[in-house]
N, C-alpha and C. Protein backbone atom coordinates (compact mmCIF):
# COMPACT_ATOMS: atom_id res chain seq x y z
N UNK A 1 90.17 -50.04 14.81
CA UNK A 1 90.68 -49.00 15.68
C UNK A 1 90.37 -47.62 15.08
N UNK A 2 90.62 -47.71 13.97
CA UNK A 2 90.05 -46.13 13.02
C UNK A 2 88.60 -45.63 13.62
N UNK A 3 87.90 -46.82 13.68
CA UNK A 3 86.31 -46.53 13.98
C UNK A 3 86.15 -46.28 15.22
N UNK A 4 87.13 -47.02 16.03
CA UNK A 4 86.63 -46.01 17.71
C UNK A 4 87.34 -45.20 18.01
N UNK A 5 88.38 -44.80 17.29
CA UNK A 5 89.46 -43.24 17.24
C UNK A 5 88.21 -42.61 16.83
N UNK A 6 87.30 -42.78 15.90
CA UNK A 6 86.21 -41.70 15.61
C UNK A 6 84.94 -41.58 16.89
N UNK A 7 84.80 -42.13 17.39
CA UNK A 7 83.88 -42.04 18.24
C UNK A 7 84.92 -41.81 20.09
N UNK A 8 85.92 -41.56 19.96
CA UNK A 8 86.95 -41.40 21.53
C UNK A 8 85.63 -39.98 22.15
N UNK A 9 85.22 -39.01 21.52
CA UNK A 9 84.58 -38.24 21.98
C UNK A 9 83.40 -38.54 23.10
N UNK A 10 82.36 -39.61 22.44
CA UNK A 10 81.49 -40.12 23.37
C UNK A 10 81.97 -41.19 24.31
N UNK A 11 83.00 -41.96 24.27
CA UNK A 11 83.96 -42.45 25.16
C UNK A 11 83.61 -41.82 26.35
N UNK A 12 84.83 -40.58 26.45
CA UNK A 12 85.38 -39.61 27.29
C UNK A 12 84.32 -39.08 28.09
N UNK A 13 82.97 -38.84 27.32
CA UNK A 13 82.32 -38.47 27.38
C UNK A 13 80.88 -38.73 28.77
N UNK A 14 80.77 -40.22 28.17
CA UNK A 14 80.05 -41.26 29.05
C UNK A 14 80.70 -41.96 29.74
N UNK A 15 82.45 -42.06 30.22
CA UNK A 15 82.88 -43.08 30.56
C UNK A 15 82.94 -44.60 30.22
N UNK A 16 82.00 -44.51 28.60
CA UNK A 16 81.84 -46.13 27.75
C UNK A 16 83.06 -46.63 27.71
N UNK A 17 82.80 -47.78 27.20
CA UNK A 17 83.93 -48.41 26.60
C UNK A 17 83.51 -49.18 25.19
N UNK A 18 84.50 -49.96 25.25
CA UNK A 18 83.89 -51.41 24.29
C UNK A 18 83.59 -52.72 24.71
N UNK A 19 83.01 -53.44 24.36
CA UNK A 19 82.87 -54.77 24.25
C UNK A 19 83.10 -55.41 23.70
N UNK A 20 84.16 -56.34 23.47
CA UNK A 20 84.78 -57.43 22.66
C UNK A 20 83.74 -58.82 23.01
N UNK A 21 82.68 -58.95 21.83
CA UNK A 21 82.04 -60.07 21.76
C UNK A 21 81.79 -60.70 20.42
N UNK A 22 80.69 -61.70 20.04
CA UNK A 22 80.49 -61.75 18.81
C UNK A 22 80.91 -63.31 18.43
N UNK A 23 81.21 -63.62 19.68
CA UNK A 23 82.18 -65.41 19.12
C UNK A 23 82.91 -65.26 20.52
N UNK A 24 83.72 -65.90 20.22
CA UNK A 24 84.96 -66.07 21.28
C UNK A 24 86.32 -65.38 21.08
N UNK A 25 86.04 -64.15 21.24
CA UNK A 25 87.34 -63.52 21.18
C UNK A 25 89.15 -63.72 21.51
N UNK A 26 88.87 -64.48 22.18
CA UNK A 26 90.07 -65.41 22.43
C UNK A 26 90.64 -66.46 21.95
N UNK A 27 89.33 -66.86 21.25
CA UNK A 27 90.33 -68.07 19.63
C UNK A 27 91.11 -67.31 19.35
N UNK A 28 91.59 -65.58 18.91
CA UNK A 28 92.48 -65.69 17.76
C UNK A 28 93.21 -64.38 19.15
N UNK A 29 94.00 -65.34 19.84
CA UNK A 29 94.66 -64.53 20.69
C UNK A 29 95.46 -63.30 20.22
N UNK A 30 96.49 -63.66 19.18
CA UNK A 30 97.29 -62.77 18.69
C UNK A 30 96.35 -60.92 18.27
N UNK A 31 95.50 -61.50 17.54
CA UNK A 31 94.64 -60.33 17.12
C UNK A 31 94.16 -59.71 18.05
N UNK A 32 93.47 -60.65 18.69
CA UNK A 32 92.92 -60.18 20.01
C UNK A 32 93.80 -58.72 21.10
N UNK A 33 95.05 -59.43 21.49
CA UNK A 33 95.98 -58.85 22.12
C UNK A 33 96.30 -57.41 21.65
N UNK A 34 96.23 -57.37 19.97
CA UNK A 34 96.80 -56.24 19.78
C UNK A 34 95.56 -55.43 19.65
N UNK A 35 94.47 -55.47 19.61
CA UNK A 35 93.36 -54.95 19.89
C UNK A 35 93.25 -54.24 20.99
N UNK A 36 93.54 -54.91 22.09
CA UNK A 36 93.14 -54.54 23.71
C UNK A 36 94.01 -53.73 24.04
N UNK A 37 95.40 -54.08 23.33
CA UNK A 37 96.54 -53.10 23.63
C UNK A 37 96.56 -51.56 23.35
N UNK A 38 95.81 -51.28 21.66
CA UNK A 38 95.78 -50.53 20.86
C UNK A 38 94.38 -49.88 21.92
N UNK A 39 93.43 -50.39 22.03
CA UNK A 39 92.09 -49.82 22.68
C UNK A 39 92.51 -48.95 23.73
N UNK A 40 93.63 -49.97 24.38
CA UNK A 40 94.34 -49.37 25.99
C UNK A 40 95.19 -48.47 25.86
N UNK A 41 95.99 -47.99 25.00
CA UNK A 41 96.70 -46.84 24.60
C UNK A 41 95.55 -45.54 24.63
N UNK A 42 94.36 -45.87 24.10
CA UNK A 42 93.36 -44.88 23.81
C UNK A 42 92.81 -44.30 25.03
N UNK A 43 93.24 -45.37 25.96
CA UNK A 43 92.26 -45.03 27.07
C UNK A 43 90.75 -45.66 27.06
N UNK A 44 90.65 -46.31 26.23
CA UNK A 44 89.27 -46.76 26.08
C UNK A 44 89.27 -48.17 27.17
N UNK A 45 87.89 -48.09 28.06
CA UNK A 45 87.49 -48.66 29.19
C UNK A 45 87.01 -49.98 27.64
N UNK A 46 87.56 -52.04 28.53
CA UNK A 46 87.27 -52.58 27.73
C UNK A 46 86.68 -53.62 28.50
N UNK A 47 85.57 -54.74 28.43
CA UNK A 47 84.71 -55.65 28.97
C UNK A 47 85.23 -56.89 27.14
N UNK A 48 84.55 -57.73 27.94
CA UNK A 48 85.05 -58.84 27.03
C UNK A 48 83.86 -60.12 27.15
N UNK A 49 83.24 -60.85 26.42
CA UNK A 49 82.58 -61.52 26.87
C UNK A 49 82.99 -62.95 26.04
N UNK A 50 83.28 -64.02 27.17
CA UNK A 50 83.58 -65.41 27.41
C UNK A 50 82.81 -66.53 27.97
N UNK A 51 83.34 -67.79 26.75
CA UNK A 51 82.90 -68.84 27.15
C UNK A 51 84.18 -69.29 28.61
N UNK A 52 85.36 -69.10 28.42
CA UNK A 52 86.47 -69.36 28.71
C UNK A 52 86.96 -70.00 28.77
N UNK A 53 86.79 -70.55 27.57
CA UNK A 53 86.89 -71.83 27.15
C UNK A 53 88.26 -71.45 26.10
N UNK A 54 89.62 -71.40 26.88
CA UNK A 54 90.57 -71.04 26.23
C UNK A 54 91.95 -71.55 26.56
N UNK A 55 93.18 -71.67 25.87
CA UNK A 55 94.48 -71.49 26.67
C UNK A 55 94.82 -70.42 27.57
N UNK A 56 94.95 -70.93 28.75
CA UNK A 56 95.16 -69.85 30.31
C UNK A 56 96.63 -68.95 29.86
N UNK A 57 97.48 -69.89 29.21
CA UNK A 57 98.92 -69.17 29.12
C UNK A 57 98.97 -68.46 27.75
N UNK A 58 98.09 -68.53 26.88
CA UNK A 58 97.84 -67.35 25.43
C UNK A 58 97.28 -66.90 26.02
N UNK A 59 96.49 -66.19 27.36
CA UNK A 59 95.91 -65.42 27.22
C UNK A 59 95.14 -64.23 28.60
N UNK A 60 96.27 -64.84 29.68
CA UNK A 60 96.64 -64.44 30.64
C UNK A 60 96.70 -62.73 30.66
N UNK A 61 97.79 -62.65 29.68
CA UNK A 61 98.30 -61.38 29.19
C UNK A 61 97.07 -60.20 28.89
N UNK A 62 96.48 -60.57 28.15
CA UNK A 62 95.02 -59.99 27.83
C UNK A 62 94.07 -59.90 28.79
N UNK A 63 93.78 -61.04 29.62
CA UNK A 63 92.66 -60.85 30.74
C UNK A 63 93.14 -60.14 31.85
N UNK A 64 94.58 -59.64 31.96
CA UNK A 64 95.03 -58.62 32.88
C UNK A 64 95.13 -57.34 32.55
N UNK A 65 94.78 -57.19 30.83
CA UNK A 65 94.44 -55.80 30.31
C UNK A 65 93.05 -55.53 30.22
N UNK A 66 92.36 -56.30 30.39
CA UNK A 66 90.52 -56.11 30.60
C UNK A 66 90.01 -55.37 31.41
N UNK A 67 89.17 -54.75 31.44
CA UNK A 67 88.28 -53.92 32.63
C UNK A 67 87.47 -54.68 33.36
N UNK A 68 86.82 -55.45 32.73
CA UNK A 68 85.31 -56.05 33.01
C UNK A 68 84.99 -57.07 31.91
N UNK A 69 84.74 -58.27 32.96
CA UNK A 69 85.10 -59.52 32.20
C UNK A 69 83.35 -60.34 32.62
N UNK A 70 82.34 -60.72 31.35
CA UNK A 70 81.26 -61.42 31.47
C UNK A 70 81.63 -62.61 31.04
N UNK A 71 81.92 -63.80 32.29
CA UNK A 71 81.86 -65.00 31.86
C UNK A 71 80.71 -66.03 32.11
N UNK A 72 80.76 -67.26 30.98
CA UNK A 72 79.49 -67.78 31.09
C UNK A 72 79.86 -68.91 32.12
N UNK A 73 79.15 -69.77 32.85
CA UNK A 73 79.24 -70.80 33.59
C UNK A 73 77.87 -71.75 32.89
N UNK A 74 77.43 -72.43 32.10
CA UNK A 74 76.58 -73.51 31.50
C UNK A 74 76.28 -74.40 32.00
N UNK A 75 77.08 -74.48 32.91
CA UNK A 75 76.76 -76.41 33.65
C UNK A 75 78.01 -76.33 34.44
N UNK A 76 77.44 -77.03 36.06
CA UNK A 76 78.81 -77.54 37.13
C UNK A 76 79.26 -78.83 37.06
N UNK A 77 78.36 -79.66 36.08
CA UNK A 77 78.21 -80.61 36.24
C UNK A 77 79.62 -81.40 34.53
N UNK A 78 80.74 -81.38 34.92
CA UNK A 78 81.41 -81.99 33.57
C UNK A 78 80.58 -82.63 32.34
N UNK A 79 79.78 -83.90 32.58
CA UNK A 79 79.10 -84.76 31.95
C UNK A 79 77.95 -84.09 31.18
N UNK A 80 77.44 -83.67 32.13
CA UNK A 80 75.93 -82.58 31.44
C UNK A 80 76.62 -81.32 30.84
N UNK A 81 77.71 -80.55 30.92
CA UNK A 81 77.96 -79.90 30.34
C UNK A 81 78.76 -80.26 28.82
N UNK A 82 79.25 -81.39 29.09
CA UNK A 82 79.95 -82.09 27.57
C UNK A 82 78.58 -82.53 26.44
N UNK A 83 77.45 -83.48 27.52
CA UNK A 83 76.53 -83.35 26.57
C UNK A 83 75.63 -82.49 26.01
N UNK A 84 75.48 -81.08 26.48
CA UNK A 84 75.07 -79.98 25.63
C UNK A 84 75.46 -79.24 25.18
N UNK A 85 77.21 -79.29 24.96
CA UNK A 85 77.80 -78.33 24.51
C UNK A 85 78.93 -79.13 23.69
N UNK A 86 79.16 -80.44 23.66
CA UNK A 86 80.05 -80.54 22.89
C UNK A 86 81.31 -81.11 23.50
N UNK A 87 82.03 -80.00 24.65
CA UNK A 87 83.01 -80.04 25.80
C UNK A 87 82.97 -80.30 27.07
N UNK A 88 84.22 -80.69 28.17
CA UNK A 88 84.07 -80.53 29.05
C UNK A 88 84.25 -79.28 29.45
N UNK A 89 84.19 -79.16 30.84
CA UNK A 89 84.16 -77.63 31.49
C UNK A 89 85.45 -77.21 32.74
N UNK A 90 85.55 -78.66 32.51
CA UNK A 90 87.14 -78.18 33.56
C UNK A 90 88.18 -77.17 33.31
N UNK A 91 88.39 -76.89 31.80
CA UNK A 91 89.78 -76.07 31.27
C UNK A 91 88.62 -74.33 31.55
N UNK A 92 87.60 -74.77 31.67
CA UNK A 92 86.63 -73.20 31.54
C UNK A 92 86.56 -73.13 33.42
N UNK A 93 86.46 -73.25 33.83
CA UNK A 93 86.15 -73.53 35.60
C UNK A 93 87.61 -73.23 36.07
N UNK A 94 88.79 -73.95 35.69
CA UNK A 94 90.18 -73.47 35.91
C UNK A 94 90.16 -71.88 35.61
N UNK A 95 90.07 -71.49 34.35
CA UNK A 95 90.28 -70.25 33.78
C UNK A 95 89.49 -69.46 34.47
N UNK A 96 88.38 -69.58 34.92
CA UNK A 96 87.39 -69.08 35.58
C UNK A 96 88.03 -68.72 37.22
N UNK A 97 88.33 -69.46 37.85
CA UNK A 97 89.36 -69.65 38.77
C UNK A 97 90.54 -68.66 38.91
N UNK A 98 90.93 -68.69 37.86
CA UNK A 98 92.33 -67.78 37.58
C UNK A 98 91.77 -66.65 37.59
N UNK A 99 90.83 -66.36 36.53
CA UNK A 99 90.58 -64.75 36.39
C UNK A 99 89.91 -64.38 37.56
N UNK A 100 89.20 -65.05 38.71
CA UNK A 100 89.24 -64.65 40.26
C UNK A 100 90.51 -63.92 40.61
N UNK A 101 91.14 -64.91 40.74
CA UNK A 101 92.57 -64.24 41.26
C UNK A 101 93.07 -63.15 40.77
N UNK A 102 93.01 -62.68 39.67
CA UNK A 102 93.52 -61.43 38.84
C UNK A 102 92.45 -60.00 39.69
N UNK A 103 91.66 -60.38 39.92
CA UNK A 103 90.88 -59.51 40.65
C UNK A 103 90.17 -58.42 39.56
N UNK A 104 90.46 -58.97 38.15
CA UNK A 104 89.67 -58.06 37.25
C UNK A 104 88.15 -58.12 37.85
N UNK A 105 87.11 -56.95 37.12
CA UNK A 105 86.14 -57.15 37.54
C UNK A 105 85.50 -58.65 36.81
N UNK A 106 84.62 -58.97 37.36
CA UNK A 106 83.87 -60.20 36.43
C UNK A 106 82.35 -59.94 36.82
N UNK A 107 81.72 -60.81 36.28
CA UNK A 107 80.34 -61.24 36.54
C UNK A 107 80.10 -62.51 35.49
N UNK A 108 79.92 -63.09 36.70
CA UNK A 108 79.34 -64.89 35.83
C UNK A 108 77.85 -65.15 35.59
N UNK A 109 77.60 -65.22 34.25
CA UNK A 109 76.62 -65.55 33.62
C UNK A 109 76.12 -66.70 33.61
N UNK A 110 74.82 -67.10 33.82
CA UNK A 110 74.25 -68.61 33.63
C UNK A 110 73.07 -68.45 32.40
N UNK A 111 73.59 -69.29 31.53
CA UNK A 111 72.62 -69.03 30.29
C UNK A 111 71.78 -70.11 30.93
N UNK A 112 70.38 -69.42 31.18
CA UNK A 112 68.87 -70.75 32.10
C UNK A 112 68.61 -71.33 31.10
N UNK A 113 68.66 -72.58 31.27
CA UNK A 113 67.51 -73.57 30.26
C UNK A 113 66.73 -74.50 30.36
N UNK A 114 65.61 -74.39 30.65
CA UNK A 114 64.45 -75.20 31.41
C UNK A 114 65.00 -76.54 31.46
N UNK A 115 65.13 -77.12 32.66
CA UNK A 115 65.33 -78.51 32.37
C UNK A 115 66.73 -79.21 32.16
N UNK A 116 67.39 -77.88 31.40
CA UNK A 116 68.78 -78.05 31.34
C UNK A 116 69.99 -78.08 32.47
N UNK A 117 69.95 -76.85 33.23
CA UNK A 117 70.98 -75.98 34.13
C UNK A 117 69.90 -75.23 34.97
N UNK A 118 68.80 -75.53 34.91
CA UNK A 118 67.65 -74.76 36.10
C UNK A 118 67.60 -75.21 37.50
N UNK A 119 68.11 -76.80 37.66
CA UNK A 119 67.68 -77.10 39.14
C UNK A 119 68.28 -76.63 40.40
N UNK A 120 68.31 -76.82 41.25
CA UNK A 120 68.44 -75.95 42.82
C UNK A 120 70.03 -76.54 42.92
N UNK A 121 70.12 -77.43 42.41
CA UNK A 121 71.54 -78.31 42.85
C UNK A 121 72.72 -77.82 41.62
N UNK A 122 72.29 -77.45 40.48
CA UNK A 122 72.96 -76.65 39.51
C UNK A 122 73.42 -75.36 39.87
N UNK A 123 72.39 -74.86 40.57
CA UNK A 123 72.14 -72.83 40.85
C UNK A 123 72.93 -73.03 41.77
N UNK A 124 72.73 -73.85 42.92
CA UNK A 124 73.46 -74.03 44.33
C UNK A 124 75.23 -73.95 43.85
N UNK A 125 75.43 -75.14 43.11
CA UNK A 125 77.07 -75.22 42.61
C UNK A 125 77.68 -74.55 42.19
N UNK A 126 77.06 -73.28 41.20
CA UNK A 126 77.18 -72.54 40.77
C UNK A 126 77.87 -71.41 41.64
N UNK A 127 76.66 -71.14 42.11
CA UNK A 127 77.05 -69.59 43.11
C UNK A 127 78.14 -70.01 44.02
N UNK A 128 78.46 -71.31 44.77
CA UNK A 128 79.07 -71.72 45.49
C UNK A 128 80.63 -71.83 44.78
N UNK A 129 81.18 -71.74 43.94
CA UNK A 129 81.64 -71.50 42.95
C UNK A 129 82.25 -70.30 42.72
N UNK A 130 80.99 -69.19 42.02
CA UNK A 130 81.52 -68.45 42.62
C UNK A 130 81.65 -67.65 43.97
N UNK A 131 81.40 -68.07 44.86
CA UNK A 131 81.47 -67.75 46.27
C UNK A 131 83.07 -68.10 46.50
N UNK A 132 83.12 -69.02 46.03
CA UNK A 132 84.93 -69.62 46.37
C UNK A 132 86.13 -68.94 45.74
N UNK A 133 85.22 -68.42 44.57
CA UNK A 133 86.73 -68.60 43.35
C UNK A 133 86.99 -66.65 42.92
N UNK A 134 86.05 -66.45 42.82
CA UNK A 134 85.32 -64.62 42.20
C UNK A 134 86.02 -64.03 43.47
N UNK A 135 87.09 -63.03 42.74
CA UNK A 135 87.28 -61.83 43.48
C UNK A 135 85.86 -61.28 43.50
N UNK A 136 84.85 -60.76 42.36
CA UNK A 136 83.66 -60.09 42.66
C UNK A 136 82.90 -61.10 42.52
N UNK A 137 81.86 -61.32 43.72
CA UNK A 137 80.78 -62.54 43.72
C UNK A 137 79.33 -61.96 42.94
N UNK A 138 79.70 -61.98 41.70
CA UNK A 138 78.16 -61.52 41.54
C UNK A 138 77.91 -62.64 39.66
N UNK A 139 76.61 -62.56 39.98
CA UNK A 139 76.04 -63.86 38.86
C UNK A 139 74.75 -62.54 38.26
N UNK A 140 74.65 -63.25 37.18
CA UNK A 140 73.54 -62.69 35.70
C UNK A 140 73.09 -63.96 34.99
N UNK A 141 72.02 -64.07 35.63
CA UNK A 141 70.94 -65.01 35.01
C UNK A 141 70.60 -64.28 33.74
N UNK A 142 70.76 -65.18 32.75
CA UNK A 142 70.32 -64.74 31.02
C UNK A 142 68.90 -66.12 30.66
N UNK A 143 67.61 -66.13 30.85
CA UNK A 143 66.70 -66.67 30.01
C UNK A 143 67.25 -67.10 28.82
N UNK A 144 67.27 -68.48 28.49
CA UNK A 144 67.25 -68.91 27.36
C UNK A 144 66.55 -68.36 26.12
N UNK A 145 66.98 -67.70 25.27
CA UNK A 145 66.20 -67.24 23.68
C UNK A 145 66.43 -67.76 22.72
N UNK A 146 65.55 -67.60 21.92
CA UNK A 146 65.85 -68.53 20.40
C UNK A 146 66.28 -67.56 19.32
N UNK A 147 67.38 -66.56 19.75
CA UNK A 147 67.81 -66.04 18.67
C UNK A 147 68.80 -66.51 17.66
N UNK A 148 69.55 -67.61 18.36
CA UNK A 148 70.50 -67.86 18.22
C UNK A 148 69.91 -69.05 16.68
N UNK A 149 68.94 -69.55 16.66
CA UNK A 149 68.40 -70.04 15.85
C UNK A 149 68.38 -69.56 13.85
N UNK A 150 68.50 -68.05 13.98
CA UNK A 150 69.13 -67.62 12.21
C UNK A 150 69.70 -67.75 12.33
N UNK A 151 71.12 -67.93 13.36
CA UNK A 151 72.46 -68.05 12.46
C UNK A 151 72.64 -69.11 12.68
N UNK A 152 72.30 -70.02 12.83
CA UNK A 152 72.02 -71.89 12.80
C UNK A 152 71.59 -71.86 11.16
N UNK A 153 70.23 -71.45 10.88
CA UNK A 153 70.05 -71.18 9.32
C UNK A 153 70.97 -70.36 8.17
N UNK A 154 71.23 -69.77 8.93
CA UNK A 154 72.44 -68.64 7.93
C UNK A 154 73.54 -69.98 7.93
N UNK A 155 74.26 -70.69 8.66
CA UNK A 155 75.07 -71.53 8.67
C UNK A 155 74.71 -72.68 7.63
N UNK A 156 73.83 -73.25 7.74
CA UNK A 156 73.10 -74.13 6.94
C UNK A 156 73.29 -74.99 7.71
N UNK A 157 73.23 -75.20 9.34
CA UNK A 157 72.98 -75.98 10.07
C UNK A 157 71.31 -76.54 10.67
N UNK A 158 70.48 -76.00 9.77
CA UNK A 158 69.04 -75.49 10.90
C UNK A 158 68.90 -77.58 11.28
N UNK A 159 69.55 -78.23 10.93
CA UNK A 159 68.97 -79.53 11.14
C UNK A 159 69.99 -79.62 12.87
N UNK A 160 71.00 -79.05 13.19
CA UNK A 160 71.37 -79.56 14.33
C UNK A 160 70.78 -78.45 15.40
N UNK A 161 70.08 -77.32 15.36
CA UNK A 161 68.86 -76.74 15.89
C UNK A 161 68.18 -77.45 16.81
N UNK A 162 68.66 -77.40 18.43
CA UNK A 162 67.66 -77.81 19.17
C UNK A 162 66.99 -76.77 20.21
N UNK A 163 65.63 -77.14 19.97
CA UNK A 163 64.73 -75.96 20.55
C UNK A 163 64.56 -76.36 22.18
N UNK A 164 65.23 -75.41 23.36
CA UNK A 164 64.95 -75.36 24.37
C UNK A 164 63.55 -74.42 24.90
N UNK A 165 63.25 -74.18 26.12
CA UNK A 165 62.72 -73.43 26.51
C UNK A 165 63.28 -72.70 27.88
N UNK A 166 62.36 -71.40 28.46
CA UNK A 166 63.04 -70.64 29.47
C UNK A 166 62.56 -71.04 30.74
N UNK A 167 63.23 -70.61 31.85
CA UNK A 167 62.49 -70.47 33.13
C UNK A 167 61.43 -69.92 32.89
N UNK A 168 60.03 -70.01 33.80
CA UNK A 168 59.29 -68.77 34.32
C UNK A 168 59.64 -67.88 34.91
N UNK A 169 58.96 -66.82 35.07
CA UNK A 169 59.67 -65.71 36.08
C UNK A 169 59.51 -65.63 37.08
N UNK A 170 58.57 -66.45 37.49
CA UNK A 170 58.69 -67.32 39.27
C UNK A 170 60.26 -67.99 39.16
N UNK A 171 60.05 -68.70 38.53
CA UNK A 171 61.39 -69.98 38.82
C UNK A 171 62.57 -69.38 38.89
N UNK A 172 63.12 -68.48 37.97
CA UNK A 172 64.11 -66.89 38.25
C UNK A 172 64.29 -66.68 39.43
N UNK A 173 63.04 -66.13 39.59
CA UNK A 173 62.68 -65.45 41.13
C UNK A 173 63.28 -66.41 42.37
N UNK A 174 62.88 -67.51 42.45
CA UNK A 174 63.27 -68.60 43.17
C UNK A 174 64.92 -68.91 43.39
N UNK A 175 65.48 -69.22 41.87
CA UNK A 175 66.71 -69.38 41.90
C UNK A 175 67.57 -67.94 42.43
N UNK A 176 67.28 -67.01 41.98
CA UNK A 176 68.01 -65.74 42.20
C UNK A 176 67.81 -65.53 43.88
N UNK A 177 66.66 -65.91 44.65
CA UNK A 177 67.14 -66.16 46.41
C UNK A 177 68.06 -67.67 46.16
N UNK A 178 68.26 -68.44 45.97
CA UNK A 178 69.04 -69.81 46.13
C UNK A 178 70.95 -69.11 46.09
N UNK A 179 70.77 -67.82 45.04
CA UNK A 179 72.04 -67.62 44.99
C UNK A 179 72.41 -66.94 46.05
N UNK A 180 71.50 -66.19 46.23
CA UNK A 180 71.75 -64.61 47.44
C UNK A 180 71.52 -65.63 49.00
N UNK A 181 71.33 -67.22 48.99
CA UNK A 181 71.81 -67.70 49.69
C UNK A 181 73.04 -68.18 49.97
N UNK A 182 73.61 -68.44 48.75
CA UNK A 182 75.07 -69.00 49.19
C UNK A 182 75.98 -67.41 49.05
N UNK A 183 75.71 -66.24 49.44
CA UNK A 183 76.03 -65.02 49.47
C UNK A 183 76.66 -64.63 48.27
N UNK A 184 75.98 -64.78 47.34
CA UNK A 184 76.13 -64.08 45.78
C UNK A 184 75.53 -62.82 45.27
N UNK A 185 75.80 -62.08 44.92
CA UNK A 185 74.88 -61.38 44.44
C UNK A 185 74.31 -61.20 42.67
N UNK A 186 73.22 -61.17 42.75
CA UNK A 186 72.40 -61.05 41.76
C UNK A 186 72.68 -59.23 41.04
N UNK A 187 73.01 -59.51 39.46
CA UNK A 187 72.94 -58.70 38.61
C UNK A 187 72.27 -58.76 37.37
N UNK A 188 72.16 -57.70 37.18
CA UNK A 188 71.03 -57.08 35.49
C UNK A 188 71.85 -56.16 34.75
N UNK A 189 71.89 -56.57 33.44
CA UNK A 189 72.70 -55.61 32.89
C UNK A 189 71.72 -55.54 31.38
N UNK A 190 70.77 -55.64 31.57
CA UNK A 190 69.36 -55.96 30.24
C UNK A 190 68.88 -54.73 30.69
């Protein structure tokens, strides 16, 4: 908080805010909370970026102090989403659900991964999704990158390292009308 009490000038300034990212900011609710609180006293405009993959009732409180909320959506599919991630996706799709209703802003993210979460019947569920659930209907296609790959090595994980690849920028192109069919709209924030 010291460090953006020093910078409130360009705040005010640009209308910025912050971004609470970096992990999952919502593992450590308590901290979290008094963060957003302390930010919000300042006046400082705050965005947050989620798996949402969290307890709805730790953390309710907080996603109604948010400005602007980037959540990810990975997979519609439970099964395919447990096998590339570990989890299911129901407690993230609920929460996802909820923070519709709060009417904070959002935008749902689809991290693309060739082969993974690319097909027409994935994109389709998706937007449809949020078509149902999103006070704001709008989606951000993110290309799969391999950045994420040093801190797999910094971890001393590089052996559980699996190398995907991206859409083309045809296939983008393609999916991004599939969404603006089920009346979604398409965003860029790159």
């Amino acid at each position: 908080m010291k460090e953006l009490r020093r910078h409130m000038v360009f705040f005010r300034a640009s209308g910025g805010g912050v971004t609470w990212s970096g992990g999952e900011a919502f593992f450590f609710p308590a901290n979290f909370r008094r963060l957003v609180k302390a930010a919000g006293e300042l006046g400082i405009r705050q965005a947050v970026e989620t798996s949402c993959s969290f307890p709805w009732d730790e953390a309710e409180d907080i996603v109604r102090s948010l400005d602007f909320i980037f959540a990810d959506i990975k997979h519609m599919d439970n099964d395919i989403h447990r096998k590339y991630t570990g989890a299911g996706n129901g407690g993230i799709l609920s929460n996802l659900a909820r923070i519709g209703r709060t009417g904070v802003e959002t935008v749902v993210r689809i991290p693309l991964v060739s082969g993974v979460n690319d097909d027409d019947a994935n994109i389709r569920a998706t937007a449809a999704f949020v078509r149902e659930n999103m006070a704001w209907r709008r989606i951000e296609l993110l290309p799969w990158h391999s950045l994420g790959r040093i801190k797999y090595e910094m971890l001393g994980m590089r052996e559980s390292w699996r190398d995907f690849g991206a859409p083309s920028r045809e296939r983008i192109e393609e999916l991004e009308q599939l969404i603006g069919e089920e009346g979604v709209e398409i965003v860029s924030y790159r």
